[in-house]
C-alpha atoms as a PDB file:
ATOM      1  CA  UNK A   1       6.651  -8.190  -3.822  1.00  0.00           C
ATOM      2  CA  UNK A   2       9.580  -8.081  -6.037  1.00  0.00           C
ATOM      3  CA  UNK A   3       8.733  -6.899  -9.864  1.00  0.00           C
ATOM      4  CA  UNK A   4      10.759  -6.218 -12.793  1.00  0.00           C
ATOM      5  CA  UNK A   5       9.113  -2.509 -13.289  1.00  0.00           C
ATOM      6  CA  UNK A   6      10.763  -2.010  -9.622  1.00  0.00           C
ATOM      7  CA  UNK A   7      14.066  -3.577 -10.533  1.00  0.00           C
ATOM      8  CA  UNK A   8      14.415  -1.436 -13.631  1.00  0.00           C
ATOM      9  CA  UNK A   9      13.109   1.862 -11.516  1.00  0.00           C
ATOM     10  CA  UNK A  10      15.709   0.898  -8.652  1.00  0.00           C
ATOM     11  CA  UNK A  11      18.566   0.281 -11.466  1.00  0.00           C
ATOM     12  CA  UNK A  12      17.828   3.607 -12.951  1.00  0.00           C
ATOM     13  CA  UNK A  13      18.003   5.344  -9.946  1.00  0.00           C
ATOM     14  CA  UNK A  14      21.000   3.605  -8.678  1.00  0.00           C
ATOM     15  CA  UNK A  15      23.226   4.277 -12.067  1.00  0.00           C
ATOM     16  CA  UNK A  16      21.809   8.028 -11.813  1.00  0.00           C
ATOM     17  CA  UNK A  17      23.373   8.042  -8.519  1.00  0.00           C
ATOM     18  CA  UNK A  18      26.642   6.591  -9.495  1.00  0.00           C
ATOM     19  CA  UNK A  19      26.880   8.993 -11.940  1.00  0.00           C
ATOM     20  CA  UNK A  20      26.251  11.888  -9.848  1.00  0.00           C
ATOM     21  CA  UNK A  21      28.904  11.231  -7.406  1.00  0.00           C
ATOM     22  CA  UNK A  22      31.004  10.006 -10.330  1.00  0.00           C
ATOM     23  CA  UNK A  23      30.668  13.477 -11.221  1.00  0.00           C
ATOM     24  CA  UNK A  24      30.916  15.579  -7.970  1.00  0.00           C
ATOM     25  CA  UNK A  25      34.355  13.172  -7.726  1.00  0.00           C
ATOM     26  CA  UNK A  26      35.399  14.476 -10.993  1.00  0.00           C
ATOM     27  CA  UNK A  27      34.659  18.322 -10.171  1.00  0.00           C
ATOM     28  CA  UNK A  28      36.497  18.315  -6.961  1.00  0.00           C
ATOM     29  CA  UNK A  29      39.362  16.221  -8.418  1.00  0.00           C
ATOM     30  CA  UNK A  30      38.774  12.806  -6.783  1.00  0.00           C
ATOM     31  CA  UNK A  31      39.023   9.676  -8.479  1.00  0.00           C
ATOM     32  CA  UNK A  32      37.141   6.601  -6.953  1.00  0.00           C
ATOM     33  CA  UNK A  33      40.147   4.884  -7.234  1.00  0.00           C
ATOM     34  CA  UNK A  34      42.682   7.038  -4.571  1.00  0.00           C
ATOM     35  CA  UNK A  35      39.198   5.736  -1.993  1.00  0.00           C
ATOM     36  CA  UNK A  36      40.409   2.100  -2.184  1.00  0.00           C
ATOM     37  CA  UNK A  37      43.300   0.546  -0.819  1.00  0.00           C
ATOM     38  CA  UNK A  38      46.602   0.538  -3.044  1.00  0.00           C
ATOM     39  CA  UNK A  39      47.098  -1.996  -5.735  1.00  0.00           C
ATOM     40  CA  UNK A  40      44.085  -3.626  -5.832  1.00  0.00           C
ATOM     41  CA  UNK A  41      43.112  -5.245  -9.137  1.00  0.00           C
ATOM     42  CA  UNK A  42      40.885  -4.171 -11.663  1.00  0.00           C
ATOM     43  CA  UNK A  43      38.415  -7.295 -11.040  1.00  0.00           C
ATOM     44  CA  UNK A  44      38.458  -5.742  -7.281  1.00  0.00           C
ATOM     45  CA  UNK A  45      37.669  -2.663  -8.374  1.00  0.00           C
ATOM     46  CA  UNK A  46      34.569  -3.803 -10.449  1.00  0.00           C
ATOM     47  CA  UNK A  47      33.123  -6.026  -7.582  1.00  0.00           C
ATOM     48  CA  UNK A  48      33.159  -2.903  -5.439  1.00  0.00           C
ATOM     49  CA  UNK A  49      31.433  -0.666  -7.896  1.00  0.00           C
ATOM     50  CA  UNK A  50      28.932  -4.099  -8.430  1.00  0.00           C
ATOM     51  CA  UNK A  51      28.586  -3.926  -4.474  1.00  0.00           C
ATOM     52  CA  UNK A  52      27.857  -0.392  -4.594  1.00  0.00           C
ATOM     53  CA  UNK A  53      25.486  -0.432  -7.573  1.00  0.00           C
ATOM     54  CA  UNK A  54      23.436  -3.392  -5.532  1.00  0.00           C
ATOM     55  CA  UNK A  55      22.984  -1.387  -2.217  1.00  0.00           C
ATOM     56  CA  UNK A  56      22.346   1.504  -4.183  1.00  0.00           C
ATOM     57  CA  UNK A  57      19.578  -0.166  -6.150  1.00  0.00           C
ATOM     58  CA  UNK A  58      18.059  -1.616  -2.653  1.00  0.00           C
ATOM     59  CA  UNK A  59      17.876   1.703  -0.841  1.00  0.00           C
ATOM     60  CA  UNK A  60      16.576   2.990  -4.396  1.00  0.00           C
ATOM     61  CA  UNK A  61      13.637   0.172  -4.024  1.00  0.00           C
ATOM     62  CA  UNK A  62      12.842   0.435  -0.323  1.00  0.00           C
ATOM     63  CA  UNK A  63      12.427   4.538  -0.782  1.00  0.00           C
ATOM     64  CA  UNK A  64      10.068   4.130  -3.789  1.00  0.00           C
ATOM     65  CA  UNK A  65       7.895   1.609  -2.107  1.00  0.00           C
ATOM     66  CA  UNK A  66       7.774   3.196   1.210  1.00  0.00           C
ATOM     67  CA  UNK A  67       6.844   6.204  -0.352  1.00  0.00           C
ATOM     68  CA  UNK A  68       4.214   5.115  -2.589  1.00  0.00           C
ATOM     69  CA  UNK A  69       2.610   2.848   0.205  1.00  0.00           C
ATOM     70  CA  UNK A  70       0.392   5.292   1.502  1.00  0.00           C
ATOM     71  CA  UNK A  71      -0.228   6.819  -1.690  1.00  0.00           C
ATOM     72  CA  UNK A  72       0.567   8.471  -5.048  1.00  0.00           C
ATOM     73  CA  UNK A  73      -0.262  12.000  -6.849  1.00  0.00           C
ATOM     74  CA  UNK A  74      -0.206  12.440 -10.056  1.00  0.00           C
ATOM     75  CA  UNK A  75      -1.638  15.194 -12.707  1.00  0.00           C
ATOM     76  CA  UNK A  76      -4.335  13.908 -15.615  1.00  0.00           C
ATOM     77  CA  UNK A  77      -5.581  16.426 -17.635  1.00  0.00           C
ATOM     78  CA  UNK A  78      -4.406  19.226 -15.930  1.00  0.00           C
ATOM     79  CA  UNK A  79      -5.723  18.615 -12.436  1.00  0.00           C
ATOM     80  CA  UNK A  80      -4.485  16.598  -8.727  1.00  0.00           C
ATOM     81  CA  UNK A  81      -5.295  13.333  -8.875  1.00  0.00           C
ATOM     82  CA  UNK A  82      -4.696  11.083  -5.617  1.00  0.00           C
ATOM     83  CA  UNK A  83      -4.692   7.556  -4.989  1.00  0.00           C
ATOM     84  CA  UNK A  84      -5.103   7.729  -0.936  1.00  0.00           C
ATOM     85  CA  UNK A  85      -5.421   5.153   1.887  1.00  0.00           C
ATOM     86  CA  UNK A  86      -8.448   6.433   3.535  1.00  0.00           C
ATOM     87  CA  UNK A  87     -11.621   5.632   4.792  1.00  0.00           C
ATOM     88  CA  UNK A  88     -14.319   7.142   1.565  1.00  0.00           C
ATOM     89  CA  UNK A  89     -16.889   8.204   3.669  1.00  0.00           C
ATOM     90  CA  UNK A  90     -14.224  11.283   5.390  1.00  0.00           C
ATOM     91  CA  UNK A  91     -13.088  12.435   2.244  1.00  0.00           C
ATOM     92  CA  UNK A  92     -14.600  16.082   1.362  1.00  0.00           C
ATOM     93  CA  UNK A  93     -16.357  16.626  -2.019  1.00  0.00           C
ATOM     94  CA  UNK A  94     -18.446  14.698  -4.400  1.00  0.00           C
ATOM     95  CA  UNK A  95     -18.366  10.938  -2.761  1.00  0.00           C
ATOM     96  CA  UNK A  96     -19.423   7.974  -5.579  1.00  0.00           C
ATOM     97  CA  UNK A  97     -21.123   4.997  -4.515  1.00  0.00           C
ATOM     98  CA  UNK A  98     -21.788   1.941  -6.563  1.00  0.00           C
ATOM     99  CA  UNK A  99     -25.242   1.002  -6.861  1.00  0.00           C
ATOM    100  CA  UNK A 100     -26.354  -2.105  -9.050  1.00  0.00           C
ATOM    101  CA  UNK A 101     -28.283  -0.963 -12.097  1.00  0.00           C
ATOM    102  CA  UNK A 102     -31.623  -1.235 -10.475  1.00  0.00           C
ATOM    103  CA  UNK A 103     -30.632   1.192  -7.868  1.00  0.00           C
ATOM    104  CA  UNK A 104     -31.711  -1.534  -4.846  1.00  0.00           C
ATOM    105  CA  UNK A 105     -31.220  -0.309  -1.578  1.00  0.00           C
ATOM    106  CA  UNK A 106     -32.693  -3.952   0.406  1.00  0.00           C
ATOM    107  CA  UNK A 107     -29.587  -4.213   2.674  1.00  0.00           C
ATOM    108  CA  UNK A 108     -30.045  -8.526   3.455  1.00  0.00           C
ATOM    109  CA  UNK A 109     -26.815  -9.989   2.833  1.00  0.00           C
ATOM    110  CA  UNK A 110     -28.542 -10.627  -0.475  1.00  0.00           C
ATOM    111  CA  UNK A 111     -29.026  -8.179  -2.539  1.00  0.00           C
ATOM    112  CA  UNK A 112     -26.966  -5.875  -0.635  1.00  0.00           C
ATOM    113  CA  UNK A 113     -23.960  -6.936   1.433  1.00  0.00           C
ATOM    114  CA  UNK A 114     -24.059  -5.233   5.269  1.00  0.00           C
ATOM    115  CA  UNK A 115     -20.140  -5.414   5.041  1.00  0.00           C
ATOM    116  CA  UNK A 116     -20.257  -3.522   1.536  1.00  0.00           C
ATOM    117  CA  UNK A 117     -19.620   0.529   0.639  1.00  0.00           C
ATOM    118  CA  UNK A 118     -22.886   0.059  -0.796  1.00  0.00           C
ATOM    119  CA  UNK A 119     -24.703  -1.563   2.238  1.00  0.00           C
ATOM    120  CA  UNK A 120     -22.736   0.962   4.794  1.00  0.00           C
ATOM    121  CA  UNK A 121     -23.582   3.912   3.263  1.00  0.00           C
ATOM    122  CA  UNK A 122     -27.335   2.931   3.049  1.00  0.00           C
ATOM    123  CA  UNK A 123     -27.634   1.783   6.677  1.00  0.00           C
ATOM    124  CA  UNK A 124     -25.000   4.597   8.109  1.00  0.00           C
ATOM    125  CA  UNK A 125     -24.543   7.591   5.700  1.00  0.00           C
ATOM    126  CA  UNK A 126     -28.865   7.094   4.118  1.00  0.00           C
ATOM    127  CA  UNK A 127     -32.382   8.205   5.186  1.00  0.00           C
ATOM    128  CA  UNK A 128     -34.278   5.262   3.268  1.00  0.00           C
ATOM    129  CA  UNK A 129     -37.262   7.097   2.418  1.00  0.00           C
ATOM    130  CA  UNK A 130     -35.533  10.034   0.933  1.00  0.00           C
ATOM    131  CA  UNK A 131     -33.013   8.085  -0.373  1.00  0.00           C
ATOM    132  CA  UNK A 132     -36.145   6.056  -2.409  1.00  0.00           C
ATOM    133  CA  UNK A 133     -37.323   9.286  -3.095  1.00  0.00           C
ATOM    134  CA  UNK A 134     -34.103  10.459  -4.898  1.00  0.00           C
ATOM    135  CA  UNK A 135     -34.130   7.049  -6.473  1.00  0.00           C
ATOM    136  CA  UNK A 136     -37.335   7.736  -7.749  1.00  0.00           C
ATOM    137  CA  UNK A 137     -37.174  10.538  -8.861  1.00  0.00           C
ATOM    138  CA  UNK A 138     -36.182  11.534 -12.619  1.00  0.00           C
ATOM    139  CA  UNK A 139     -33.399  14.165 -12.351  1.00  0.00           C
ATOM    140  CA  UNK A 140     -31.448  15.307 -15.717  1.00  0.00           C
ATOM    141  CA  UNK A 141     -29.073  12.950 -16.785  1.00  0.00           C
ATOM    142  CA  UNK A 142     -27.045  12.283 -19.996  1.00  0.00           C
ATOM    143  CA  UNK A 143     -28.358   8.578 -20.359  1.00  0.00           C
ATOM    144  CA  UNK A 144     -31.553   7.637 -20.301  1.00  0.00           C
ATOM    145  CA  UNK A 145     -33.425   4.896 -18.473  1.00  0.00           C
ATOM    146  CA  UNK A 146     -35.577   1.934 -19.735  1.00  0.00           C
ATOM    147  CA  UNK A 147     -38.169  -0.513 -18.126  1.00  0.00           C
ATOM    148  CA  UNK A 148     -36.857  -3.986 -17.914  1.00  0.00           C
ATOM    149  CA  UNK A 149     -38.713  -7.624 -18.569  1.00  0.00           C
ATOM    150  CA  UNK A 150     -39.512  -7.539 -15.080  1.00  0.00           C
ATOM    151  CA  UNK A 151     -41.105  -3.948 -15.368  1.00  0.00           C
ATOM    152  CA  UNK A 152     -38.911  -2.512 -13.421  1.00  0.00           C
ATOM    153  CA  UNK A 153     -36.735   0.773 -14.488  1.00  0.00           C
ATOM    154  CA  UNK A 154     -33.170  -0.062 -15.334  1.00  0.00           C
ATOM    155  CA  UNK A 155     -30.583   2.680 -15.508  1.00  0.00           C
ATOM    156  CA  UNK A 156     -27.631   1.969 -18.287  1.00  0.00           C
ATOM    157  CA  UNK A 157     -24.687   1.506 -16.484  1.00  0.00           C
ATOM    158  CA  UNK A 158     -22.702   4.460 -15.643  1.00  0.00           C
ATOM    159  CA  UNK A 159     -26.044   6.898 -14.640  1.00  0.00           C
ATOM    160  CA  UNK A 160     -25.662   8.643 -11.548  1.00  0.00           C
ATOM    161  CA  UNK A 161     -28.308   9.989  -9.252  1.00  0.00           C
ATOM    162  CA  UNK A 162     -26.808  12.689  -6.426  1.00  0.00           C
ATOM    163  CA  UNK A 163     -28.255  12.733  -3.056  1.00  0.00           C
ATOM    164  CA  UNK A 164     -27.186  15.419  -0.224  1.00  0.00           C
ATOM    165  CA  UNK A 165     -23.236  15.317  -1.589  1.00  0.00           C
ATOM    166  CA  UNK A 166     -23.249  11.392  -2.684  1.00  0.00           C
ATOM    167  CA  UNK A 167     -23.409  10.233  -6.326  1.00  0.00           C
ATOM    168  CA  UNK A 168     -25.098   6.721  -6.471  1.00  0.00           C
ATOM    169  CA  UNK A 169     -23.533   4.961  -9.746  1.00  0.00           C
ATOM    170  CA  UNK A 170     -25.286   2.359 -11.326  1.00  0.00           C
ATOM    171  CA  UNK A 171     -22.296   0.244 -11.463  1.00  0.00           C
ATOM    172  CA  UNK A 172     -23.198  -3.498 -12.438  1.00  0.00           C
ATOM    173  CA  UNK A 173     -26.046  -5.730 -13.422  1.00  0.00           C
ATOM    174  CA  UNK A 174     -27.892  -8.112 -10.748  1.00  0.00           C
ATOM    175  CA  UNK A 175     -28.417 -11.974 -11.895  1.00  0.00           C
ATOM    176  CA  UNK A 176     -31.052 -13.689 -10.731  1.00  0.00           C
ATOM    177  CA  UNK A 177     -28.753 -15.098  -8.010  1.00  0.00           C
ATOM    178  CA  UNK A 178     -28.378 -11.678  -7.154  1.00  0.00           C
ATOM    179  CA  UNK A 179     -24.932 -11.125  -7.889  1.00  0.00           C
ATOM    180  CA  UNK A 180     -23.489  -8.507  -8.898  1.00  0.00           C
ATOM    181  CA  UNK A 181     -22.065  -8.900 -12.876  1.00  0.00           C
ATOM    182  CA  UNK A 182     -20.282  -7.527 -15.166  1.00  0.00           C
ATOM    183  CA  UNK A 183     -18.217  -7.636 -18.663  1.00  0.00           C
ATOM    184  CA  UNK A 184     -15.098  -6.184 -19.091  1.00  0.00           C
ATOM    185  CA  UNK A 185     -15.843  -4.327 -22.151  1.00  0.00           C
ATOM    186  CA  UNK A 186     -18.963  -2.908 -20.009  1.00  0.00           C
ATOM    187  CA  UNK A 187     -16.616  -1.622 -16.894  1.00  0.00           C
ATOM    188  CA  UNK A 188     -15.085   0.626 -18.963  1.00  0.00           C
ATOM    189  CA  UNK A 189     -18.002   2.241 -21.114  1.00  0.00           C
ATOM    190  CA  UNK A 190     -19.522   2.682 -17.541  1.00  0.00           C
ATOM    191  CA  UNK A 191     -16.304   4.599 -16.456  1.00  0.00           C
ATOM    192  CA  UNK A 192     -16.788   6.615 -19.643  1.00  0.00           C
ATOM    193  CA  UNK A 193     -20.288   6.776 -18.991  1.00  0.00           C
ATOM    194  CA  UNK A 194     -19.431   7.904 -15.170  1.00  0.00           C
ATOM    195  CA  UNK A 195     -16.520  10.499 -15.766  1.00  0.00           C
ATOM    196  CA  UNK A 196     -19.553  12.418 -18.581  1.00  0.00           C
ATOM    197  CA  UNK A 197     -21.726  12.076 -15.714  1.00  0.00           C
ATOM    198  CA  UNK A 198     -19.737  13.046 -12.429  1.00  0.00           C
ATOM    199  CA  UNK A 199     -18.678  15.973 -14.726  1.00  0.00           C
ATOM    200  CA  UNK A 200     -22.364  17.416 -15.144  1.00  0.00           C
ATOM    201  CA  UNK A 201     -23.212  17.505 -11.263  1.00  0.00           C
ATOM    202  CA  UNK A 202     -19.885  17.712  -9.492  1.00  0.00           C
ATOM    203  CA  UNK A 203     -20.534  21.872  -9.346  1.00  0.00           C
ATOM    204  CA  UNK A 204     -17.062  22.533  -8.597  1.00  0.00           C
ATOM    205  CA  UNK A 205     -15.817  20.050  -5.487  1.00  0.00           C
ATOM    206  CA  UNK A 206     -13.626  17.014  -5.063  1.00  0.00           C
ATOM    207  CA  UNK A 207     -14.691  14.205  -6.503  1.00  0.00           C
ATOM    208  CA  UNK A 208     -13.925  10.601  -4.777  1.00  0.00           C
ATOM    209  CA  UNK A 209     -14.580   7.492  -5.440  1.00  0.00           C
ATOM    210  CA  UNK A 210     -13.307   3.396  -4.156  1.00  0.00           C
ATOM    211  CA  UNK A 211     -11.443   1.242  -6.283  1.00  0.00           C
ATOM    212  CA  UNK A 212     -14.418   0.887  -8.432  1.00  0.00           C
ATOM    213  CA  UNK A 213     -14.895  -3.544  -9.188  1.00  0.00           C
ATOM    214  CA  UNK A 214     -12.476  -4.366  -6.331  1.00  0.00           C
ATOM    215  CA  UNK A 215     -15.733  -5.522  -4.494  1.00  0.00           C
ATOM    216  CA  UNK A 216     -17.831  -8.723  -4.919  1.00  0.00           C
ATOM    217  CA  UNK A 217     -18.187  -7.712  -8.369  1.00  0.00           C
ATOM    218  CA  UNK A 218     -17.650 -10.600 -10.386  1.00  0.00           C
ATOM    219  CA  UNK A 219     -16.727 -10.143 -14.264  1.00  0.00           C
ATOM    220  CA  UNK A 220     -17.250 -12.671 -17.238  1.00  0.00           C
ATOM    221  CA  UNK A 221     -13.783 -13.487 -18.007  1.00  0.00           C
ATOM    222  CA  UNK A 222     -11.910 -13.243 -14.415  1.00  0.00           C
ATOM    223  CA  UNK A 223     -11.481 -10.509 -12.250  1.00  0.00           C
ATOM    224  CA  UNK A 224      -8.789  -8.552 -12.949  1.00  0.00           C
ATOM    225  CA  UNK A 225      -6.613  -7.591 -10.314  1.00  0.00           C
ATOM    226  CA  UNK A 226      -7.097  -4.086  -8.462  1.00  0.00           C
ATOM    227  CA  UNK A 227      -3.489  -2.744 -10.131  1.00  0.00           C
ATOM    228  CA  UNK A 228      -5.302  -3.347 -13.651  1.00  0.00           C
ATOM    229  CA  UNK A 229      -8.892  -1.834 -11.997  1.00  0.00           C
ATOM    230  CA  UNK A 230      -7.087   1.072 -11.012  1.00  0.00           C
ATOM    231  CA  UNK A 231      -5.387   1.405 -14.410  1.00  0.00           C
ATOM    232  CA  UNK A 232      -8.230   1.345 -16.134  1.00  0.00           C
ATOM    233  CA  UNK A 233      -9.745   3.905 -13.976  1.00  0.00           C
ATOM    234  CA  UNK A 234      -6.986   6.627 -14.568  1.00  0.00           C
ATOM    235  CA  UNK A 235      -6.920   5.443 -18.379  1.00  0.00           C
ATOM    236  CA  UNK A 236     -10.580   6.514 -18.942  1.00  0.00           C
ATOM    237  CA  UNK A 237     -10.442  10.018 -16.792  1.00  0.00           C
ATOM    238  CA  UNK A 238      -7.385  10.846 -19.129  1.00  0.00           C
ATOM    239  CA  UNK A 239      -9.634   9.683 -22.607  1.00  0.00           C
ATOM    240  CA  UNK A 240     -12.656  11.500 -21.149  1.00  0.00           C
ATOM    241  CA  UNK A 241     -10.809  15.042 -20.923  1.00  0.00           C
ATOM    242  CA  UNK A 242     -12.992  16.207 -18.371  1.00  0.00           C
ATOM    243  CA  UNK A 243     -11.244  18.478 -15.721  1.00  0.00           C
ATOM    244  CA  UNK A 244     -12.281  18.236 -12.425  1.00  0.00           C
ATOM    245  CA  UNK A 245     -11.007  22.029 -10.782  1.00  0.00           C
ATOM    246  CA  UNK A 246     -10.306  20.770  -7.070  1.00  0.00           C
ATOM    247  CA  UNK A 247      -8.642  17.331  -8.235  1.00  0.00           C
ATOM    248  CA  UNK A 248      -9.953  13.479  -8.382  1.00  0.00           C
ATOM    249  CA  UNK A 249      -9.467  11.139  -5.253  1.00  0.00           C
ATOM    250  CA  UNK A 250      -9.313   7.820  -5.471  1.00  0.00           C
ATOM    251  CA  UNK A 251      -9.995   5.849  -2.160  1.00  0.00           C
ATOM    252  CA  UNK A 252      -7.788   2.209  -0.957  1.00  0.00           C
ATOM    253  CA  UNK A 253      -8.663   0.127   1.816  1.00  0.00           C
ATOM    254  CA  UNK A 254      -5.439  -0.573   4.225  1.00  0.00           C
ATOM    255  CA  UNK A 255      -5.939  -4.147   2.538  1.00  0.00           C
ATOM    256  CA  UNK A 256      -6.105  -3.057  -0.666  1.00  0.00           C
ATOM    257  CA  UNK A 257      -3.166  -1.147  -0.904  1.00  0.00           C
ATOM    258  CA  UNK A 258      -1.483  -4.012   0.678  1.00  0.00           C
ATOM    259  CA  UNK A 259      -2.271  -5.860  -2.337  1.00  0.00           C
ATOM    260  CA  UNK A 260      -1.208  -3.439  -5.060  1.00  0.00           C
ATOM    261  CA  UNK A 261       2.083  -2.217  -6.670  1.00  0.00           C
ATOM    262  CA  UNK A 262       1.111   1.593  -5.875  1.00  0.00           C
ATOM    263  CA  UNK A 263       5.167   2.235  -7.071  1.00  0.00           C
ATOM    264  CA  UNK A 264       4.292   1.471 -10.467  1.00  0.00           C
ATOM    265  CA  UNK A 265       1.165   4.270 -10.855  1.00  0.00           C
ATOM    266  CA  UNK A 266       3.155   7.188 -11.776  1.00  0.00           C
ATOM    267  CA  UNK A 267       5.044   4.974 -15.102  1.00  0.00           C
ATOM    268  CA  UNK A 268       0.835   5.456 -16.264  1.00  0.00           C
ATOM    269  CA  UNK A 269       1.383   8.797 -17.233  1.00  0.00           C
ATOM    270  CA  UNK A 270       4.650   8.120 -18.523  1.00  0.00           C
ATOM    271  CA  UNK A 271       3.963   5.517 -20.975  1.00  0.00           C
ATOM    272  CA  UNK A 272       0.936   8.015 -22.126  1.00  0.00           C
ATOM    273  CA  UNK A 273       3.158  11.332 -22.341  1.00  0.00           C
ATOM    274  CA  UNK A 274       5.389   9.048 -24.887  1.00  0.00           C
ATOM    275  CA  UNK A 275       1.833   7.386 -26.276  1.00  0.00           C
ATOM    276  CA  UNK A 276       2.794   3.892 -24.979  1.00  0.00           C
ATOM    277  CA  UNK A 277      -0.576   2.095 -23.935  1.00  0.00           C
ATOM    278  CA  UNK A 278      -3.015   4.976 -24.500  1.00  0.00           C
ATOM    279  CA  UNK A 279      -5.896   2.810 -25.729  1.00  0.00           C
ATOM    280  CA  UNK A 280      -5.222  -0.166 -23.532  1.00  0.00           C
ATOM    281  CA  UNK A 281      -7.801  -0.627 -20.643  1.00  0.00           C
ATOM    282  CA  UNK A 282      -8.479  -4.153 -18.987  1.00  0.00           C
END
């Protein structure tokens, strides 16, 4: 897909270019001119260098896509941080999963989809009764749960339980449909909330996580696509100012990816090093 940020980053690289062989011309005492055929005109002469700037700007395009389609690294806050095109569950270090804020773990197709991260890791990566026990269990956190109508304990979104090298995120509310909900003003106070928390358990590793919302998650005012998930995801590590020592990972399906302008990532941190955009999110 064609966009204007990729025609202005394939025009920029394709007058840089120009210039620098403008210049290498000029050093060794070439003129572009003594390359083309004798008395040509000067409107010749511009629809060459038109011709040249065009191919230029393709080859410019093609290289930044193909090399951003498989993934990007950039630096926030001082530390690696990679979008990849991986499968989560073979990526080393701390590994989030998003849990509603109930912390269910009733894989049915219902509350819990059998084709989701969530529902994998609990039938594939869990042991059910310890991973109720974890559930269960109060461990230190910087939020603080709260019994519901239905007398059951809800966790504010955001909270994170670890088990054996997983943090479980209480990620979105459940209707009673059972689907999973969420505002947009509440997706990124949970980020907030998550970055505060991943930061007082990671101990040190990697920390990964999925395209956080890019699910079934459905949100109030229309789900915003995974380029603006993704940009709000970055946005809130660099407010939170937490530094992660081995680097933050963030995981894309194959389908994903597919879906997303991955070329356009690294402009992020250059619209915030010149304080363009800082406080936008969704």
């Amino acid at each position: 897909k064609v966009t204007w940020s990729l025609v202005k980053k394939s025009s920029k690289w394709s007058i840089a270019i120009i210039g620098a062989i403008s210049t290498i011309m000029g050093v060794v005492g070439i003129s572009l001119i003594e390359l083309l055929p004798k008395n040509t005109g000067c409107l010749f002469r511009l629809l060459v260098l038109a011709i040249l700037f065009v191919v230029l700007a393709v080859f410019a395009a093609i290289v930044t896509y193909r090399r951003s389609k498989n993934g990007v690294h950039l630096i926030i806050n001082g530390m690696d941080v990679d979008i990849v095109v991986d499968d989560l569950f073979g990526i080393k270090g701390v590994k989030v999963i998003p849990f509603d804020d109930f912390f269910d773990i009733k894989v049915d197709d219902k509350v819990i989809s059998k084709n989701s991260l969530n529902g994998i890791f609990v039938e594939r990566y869990a042991d059910r009764d310890a991973l109720k026990r974890t559930i269960e269990e109060e461990q230190l956190s910087l939020l603080k749960p709260f019994k519901a109508r239905n007398g059951r304990t809800c966790y504010p979104l955001g909270t994170i339980k670890e088990y054996e090298g997983f943090a479980l995120l209480a990620f979105t509310h459940m209707d009673e449909m059972y689907r999973a909900c969420l505002h947009r003003g509440q997706y990124e106070e949970c980020l907030l909330n998550m970055w505060d928390e991943l930061d007082r358990m990671y101990a040190g590793r990697r920390v990964a996580l999925p395209l956080l919302g890019s699910g079934i998650t459905r949100f109030d005012s229309g789900k915003p696509s995974e380029d603006d998930l993704l940009r709000c995801m970055l946005c809130t590590l660099r407010a939170s100012k937490h530094h992660f020592k081995e680097g933050v990972v963030v995981v894309l399906t194959k389908k994903t990816a597919e879906r997303m302008r991955l070329y356009e990532v690294n402009s992020y941190t250059e619209a915030w090093n010149n304080r363009i955009g800082e406080k936008d999110g969704l």
